[in-house]
Protein backbone atom coordinates (compact mmCIF):
# COMPACT_ATOMS: atom_id res chain seq x y z
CA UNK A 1 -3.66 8.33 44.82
CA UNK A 2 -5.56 11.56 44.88
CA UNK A 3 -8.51 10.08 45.57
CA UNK A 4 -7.03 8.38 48.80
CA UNK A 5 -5.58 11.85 49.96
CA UNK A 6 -9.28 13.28 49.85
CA UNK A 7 -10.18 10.47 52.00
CA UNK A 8 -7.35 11.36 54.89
CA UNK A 9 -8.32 15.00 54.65
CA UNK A 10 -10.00 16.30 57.67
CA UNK A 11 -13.40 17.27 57.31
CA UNK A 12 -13.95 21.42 56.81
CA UNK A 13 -17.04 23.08 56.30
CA UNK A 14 -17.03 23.26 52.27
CA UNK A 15 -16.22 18.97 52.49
CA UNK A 16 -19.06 18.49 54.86
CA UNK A 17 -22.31 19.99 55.85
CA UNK A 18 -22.41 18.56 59.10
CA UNK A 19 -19.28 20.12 59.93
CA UNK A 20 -20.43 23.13 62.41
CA UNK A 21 -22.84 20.26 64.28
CA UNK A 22 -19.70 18.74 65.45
CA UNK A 23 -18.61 18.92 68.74
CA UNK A 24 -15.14 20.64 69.06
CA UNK A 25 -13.84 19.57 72.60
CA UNK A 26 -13.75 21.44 75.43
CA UNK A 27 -15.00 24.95 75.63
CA UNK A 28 -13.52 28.14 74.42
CA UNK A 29 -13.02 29.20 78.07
CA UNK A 30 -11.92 25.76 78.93
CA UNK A 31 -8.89 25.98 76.29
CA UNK A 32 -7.98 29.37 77.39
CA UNK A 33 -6.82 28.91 81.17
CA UNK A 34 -2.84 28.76 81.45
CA UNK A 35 -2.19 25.21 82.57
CA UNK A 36 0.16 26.20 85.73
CA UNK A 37 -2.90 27.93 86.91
CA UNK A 38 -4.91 25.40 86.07
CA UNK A 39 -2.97 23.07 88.53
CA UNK A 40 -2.66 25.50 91.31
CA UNK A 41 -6.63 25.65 90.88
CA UNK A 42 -6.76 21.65 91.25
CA UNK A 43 -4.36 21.70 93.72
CA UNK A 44 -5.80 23.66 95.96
CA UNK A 45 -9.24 21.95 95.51
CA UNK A 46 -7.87 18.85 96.55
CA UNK A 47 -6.33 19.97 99.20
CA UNK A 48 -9.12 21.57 101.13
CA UNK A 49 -11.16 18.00 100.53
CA UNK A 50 -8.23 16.63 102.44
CA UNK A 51 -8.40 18.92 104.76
CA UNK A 52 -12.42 18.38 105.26
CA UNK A 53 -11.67 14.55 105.38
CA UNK A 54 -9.20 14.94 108.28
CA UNK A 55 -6.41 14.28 106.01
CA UNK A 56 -6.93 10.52 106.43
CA UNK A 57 -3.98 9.07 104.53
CA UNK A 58 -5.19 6.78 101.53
CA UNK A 59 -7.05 9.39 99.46
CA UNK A 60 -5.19 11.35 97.78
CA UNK A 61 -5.91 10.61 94.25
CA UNK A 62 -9.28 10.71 94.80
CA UNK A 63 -9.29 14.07 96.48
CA UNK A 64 -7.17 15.13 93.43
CA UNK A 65 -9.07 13.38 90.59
CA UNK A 66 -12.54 15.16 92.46
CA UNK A 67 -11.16 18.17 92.49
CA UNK A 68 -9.94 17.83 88.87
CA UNK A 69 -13.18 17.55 87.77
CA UNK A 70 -14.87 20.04 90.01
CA UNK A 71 -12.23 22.67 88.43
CA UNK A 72 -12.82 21.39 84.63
CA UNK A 73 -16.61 21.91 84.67
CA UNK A 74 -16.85 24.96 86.62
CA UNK A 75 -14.24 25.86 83.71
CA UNK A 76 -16.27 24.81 80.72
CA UNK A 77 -19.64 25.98 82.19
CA UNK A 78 -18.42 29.18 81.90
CA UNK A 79 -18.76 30.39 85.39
CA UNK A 80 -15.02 31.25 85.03
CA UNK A 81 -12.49 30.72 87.89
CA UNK A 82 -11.21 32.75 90.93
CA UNK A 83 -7.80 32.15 92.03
C-alpha cells in the first residue's frame, strides 16, 4: 500500500527533477487580481465593443468572451491593469 500512496503523491522538487520546468498556470500577476475587479474589468471591455458595434443585439457573448480574453492576457503579460 505504501508503494501505491507514492504513486498518488504529487510531484515536488526532491520526487522529480523536472519539477521547476513545469508550467504552473497562469501568472503570478494573473492569480493576484481580486476577482470582482476582475469582472468589472471584463465588463467594461465588453461593453465598449458593444458600444463600437452599435449595440446590435445578438452579440453579447461574444463581446464578453473577447473582452475576457483581452483582460486575461493583458493580465498575465504583465502589463498590469488600470481600472
Amino acid at each position: 500500500m505504501n508503494e501505491r500512496r507514492r504513486e498518488r503523491e504529487p510531484a515536488t522538487q526532491e520526487t522529480d527533477p523536472e519539477y521547476d520546468k513545469a508550467p504552473r498556470g497562469p501568472s503570478a500577476s494573473a492569480q493576484t487580481i481580486n476577482p470582482e475587479a476582475l469582472y468589472r474589468l471584463i465588463a467594461v471591455a465588453a461593453y465598449y465593443r458593444a458600444e463600437r458595434r452599435g449595440f446590435e443585439p445578438g452579440s453579447e457573448l461574444e463581446d464578453w468572451l473577447n473582452a475576457e480574453a483581452e483582460v486575461l492576457t493583458e493580465a498575465s503579460s504583465g502589463k498590469g491593469l488600470s481600472s
